[in-house]
Protein backbone atom coordinates (compact mmCIF):
# COMPACT_ATOMS: atom_id res chain seq x y z
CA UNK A 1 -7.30 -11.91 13.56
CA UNK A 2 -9.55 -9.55 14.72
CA UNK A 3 -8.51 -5.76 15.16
CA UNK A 4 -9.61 -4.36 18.57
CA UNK A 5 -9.83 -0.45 19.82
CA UNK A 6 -6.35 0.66 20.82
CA UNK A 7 -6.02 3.60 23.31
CA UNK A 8 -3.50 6.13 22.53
CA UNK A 9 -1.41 4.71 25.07
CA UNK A 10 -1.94 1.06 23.58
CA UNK A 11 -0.75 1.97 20.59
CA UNK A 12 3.07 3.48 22.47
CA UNK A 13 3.39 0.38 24.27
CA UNK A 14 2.94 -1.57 20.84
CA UNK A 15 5.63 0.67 19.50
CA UNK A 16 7.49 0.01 22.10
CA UNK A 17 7.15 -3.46 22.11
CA UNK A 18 8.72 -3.36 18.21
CA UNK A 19 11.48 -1.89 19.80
CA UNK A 20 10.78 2.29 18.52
CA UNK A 21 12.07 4.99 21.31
CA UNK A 22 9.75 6.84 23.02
CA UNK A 23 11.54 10.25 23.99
CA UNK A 24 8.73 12.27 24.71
CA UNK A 25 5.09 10.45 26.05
CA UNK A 26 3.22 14.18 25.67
CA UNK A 27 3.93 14.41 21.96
CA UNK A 28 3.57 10.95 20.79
CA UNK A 29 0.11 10.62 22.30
CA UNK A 30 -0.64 14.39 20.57
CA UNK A 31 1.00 12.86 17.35
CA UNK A 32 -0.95 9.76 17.53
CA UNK A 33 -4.54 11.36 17.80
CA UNK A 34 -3.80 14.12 15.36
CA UNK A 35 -2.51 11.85 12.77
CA UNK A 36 -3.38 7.90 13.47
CA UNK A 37 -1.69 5.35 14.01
CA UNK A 38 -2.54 3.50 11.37
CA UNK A 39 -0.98 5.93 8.65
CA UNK A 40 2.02 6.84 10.85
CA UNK A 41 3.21 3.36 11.15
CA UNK A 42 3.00 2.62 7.15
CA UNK A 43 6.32 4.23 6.71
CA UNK A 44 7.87 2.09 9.45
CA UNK A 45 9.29 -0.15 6.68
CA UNK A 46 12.71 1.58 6.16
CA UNK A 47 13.25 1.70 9.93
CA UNK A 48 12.77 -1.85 10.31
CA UNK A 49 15.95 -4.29 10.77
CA UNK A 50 14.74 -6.06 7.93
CA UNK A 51 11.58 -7.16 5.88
CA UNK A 52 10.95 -9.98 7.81
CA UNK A 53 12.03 -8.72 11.25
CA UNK A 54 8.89 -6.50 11.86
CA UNK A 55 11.77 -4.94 14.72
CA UNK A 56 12.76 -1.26 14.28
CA UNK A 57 16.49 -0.66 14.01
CA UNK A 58 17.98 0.00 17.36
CA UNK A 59 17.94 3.51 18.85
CA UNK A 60 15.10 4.29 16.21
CA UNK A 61 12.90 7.56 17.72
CA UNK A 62 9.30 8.05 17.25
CA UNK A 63 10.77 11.28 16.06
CA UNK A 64 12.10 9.65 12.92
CA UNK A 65 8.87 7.83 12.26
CA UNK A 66 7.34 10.69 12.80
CA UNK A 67 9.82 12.56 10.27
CA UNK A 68 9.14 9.97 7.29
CA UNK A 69 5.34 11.08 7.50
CA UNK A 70 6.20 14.63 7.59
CA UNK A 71 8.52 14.06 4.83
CA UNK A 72 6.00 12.53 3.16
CA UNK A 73 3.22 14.79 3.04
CA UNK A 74 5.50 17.62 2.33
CA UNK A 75 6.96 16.33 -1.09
CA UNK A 76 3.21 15.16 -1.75
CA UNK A 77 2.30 18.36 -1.69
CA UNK A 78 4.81 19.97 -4.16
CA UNK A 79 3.96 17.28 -6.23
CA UNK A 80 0.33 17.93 -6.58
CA UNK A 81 0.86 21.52 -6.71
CA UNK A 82 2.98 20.50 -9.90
CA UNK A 83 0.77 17.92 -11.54
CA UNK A 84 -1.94 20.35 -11.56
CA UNK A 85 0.18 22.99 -13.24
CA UNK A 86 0.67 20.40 -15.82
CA UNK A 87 -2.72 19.32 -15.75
CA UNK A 88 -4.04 22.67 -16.14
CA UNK A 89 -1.22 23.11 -19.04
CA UNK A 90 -2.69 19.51 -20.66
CA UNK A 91 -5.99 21.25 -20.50
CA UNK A 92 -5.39 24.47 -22.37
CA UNK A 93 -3.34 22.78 -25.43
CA UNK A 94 -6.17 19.72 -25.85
CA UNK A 95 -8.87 22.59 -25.73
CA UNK A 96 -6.82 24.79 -28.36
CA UNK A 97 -5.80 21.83 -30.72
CA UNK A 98 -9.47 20.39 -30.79
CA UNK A 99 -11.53 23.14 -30.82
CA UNK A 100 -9.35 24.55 -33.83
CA UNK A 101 -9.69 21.36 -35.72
CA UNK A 102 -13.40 20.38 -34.74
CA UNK A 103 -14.91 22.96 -33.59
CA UNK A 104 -16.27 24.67 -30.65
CA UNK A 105 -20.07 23.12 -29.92
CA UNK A 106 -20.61 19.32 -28.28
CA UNK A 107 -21.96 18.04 -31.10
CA UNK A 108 -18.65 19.37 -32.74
CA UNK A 109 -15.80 18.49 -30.84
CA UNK A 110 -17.74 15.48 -29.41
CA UNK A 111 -18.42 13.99 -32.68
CA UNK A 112 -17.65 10.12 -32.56
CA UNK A 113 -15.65 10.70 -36.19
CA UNK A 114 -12.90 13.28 -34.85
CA UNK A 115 -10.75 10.36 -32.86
CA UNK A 116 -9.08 6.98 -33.84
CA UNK A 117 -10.98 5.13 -36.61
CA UNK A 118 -9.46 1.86 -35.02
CA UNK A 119 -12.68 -0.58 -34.90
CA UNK A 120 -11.40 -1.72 -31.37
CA UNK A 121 -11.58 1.69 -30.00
CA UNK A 122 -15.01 2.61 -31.20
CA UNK A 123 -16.75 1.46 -28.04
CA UNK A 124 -14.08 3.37 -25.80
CA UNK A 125 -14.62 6.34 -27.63
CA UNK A 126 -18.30 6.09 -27.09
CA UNK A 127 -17.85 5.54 -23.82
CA UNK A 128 -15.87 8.15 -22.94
CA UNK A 129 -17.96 10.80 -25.30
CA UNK A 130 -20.78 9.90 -22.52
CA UNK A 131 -18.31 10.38 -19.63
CA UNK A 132 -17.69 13.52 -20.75
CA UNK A 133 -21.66 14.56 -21.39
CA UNK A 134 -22.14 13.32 -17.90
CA UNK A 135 -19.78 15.64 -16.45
CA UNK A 136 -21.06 18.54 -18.43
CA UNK A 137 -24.17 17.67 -17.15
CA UNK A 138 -23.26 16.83 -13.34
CA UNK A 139 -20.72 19.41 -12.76
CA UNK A 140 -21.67 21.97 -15.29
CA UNK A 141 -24.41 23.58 -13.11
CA UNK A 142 -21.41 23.78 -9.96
CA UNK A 143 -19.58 25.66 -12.59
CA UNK A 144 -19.85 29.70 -13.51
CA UNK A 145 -18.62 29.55 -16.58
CA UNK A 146 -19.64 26.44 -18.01
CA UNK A 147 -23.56 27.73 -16.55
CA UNK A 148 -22.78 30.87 -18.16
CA UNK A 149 -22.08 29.67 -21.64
CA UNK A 150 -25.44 27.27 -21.07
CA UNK A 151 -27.73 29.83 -20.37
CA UNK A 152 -26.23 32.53 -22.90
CA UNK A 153 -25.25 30.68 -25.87
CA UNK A 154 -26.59 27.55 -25.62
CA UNK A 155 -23.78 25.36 -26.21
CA UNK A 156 -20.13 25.04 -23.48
CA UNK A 157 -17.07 25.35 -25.52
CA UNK A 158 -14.12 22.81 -24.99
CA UNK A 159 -11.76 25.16 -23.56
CA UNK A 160 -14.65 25.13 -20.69
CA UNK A 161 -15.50 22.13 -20.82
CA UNK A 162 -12.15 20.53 -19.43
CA UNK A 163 -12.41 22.24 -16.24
CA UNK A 164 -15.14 20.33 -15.29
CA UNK A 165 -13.31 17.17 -16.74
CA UNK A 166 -11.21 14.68 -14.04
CA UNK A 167 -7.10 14.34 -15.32
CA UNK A 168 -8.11 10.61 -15.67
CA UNK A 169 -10.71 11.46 -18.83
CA UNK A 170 -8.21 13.92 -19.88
CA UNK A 171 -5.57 11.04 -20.39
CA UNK A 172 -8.39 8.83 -21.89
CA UNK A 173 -8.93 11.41 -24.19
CA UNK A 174 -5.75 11.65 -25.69
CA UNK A 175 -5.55 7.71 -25.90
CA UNK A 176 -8.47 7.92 -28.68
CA UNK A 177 -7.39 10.81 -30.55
CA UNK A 178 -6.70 10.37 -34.59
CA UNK A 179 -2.83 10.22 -34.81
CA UNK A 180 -2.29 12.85 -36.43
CA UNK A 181 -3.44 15.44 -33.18
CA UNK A 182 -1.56 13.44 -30.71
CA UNK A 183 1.56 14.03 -32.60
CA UNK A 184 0.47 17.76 -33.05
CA UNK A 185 0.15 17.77 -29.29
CA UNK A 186 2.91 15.66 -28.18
CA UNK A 187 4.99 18.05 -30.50
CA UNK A 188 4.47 21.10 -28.59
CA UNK A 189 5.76 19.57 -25.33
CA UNK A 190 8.65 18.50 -28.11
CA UNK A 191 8.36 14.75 -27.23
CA UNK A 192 6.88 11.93 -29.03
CA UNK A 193 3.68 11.19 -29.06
CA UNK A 194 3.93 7.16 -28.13
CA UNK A 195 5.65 8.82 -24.87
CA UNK A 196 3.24 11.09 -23.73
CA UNK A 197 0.42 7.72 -24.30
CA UNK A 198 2.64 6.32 -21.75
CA UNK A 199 2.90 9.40 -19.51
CA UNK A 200 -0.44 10.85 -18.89
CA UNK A 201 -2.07 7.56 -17.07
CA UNK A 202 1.01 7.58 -15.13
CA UNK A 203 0.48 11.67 -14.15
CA UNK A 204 -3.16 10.76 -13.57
CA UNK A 205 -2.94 8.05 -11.05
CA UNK A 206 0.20 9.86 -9.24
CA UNK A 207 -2.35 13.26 -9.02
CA UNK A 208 -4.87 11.11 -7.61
CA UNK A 209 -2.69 9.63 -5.01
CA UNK A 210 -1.72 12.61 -3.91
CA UNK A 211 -5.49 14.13 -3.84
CA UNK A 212 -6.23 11.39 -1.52
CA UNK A 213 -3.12 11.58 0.80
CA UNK A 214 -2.10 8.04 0.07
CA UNK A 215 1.71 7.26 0.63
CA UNK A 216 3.45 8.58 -1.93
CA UNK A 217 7.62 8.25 -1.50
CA UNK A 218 7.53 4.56 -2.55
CA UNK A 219 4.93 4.32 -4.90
CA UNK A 220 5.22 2.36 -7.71
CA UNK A 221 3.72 3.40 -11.35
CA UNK A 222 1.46 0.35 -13.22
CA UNK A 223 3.63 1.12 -16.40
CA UNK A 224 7.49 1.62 -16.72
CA UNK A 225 8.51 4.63 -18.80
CA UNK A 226 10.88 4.07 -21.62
CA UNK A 227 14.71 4.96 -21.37
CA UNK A 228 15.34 8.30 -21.37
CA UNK A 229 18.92 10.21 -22.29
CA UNK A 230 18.27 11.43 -18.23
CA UNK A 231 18.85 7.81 -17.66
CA UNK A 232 22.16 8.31 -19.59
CA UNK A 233 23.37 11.31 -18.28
CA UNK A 234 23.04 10.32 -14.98
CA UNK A 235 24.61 7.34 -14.87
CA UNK A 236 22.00 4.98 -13.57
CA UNK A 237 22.94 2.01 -12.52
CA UNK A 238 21.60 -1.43 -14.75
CA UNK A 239 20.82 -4.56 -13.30
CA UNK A 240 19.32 -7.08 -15.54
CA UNK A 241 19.64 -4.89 -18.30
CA UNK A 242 17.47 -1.87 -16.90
CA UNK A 243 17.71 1.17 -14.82
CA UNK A 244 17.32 0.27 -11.01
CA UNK A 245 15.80 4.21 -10.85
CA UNK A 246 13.45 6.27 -12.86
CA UNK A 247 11.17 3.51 -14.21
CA UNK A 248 8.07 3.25 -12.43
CA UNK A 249 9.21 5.40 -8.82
CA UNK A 250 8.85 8.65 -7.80
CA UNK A 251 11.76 9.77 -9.57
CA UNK A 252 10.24 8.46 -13.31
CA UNK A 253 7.72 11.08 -12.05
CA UNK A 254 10.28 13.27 -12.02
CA UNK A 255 11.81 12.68 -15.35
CA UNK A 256 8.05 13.11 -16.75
CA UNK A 257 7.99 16.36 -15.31
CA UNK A 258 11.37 17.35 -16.43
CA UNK A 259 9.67 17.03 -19.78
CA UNK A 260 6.47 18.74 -19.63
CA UNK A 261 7.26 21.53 -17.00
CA UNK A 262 8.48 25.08 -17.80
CA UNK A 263 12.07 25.30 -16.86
CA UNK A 264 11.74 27.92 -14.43
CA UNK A 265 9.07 25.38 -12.76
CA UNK A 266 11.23 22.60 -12.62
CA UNK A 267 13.80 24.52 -11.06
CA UNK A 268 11.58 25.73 -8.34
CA UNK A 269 10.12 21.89 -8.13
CA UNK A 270 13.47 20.13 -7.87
CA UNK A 271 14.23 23.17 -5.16
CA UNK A 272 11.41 22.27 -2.82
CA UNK A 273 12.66 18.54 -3.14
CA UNK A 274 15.77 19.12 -2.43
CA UNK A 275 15.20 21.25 0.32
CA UNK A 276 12.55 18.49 2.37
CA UNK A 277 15.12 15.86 1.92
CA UNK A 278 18.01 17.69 3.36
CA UNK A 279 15.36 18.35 6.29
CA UNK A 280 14.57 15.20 6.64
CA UNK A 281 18.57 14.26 6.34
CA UNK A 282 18.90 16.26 9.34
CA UNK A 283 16.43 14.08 11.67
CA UNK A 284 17.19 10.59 10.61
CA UNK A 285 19.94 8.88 13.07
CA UNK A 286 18.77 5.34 12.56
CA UNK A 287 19.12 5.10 8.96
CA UNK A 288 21.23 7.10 6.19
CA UNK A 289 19.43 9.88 3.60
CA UNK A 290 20.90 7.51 0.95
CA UNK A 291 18.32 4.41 2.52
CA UNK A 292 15.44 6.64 1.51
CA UNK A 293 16.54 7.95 -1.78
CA UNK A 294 17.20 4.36 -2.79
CA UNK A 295 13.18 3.48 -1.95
CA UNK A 296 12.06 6.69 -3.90
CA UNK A 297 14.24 5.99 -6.78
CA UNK A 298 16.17 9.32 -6.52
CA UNK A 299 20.04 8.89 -7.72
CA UNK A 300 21.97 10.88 -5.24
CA UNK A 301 23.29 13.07 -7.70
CA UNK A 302 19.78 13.51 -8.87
CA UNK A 303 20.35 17.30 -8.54
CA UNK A 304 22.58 17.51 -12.34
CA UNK A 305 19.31 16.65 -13.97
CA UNK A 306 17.97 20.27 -13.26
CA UNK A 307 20.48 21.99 -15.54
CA UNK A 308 21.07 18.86 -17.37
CA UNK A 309 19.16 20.50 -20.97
CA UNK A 310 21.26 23.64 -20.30
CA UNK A 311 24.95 22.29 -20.52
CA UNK A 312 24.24 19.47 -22.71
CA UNK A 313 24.23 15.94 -22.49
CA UNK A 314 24.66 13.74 -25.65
């Protein structure tokens, strides 16, 4: 079918006609042409009666629509604040680990013979060795230092290098590495290194999400993370012999960055959280708090896993 122009007002009495309260005309029409339509009614699923009755739950508000968004953008944002904090983190240990082992010039540290010697990652490894030249190249002269080092020394060390680099190459990077520095890496954060393989796509796609304002509460991950003892000490439900939370949701994010965030971080992350979901508990009347945790994959006593390292929990 084709999609027509829809006047502000259009789009209320469409609302409307999907059964969504209107309490205030003035501020749904502001709402509407600030934020659009379009991205304000993607989070209409949990206020629906069900997934095939496209009918919002009686007594619904636009208010509560409205709220999900809000809700939204606000945990998006602690999130990307966070994933480039561990970004920037990822960034510093490569750069140290590399340029220690191979050395601090291009033709050093991008030497074909420092990663995996597995034949089926040669032409990966090429590839990405000309990603990264490109970026050096593109970006390099947008950059101070990285210009700097060019004009002055002739050559841009590593540990400038990767802030010209995207998170995505980043996680690439660490895909081709010899084993023996992704276990010297992996062991710093004090996890295994087969873990953080799985981990730093997943970080990577969530950090672009959120760069690009896409919907993030009930976004799924392409790759499940493996079992963790949070899984344990939480008591996660199983059905069909795995977790129903922390897999591939928002909260296997969080268990990721329960792992590679500074305590006092994570406490200040899980903080924020907490705090926009007892906001948005406050301005939902149509559905329960528990409704939305249960699409984002949060436990509702997801708070224990804050302190969980301190007291113990196997």
């Amino acid at each position: 079918m084709l999609k027509t122009f829809k006047t502000l007002d259009e789009q209320i009495d469409i609302l409307k006609s999907k059964g969504l309260e209107i309490e205030d005309y003035e501020y749904t029409r502001d709402v509407l042409l600030r934020e659009n339509y379009f991205f304000i009614s993607g989070y209409r699923h949990l206020l629906l009666k069900s997934p095939q009755d496209r009918m919002f739950i009686p007594g619904t508000t636009f208010r509560e629509l409205y709220a999900l968004f809000t809700f939204d953008r606000h945990i998006r944002n602690i999130v990307f604040k966070n994933l480039l904090i561990v970004e920037n983190n990822a960034k510093s240990i490569f750069s140290y680990i590399l340029s220690k082992k191979y050395g601090i010039k291009e033709k050093s540290y991008l030497n074909a013979n420092n990663f995996s010697r597995n034949p089926e990652k040669s032409r990966q490894i090429n590839d990405l060795i000309k990603k990264m030249k490109r970026q050096i190249r593109i970006n390099g002269g947008q950059h101070t230092a990285t210009s700097h080092y060019m004009s002055n020394y002739g050559y841009v060390p590593l540990w400038i290098v990767v802030k010209v680099l995207s998170f995505g190459i980043v996680s690439e990077l660490f895909s081709i590495l010899k084993r023996e520095d992704q276990i010297e890496i992996a062991d710093i954060y004090g996890m295994d290194a087969d873990d953080l393989l799985v981990y730093l796509p997943i970080l990577a796609n969530y950090r672009n999400l959120c760069a690009h304002e896409d919907i993030l509460y009930d976004h799924k991950a392409q790759r499940k993370i493996d079992d963790t003892k949070y899984h344990r000490y939480l008591n996660i439900p199983i059905m069909d012999g795995e977790y129903i939370y922390g897999k591939d949701d928002l909260f296997a994010l969080v268990i990721i960055l329960k792992q590679l965030l500074r305590e006092d971080d994570f406490v200040l992350f899980m903080n924020e959280m907490s705090y926009e979901i007892s906001i948005l508990e406050g301005r939902l009347h149509s559905i329960s708090i528990n409704k939305v945790l249960d699409k984002i994959g949060f436990p509702t006593n997801y708070k224990k896993i804050v302190r969980m390292d301190e007291y113990g929990s196997e």
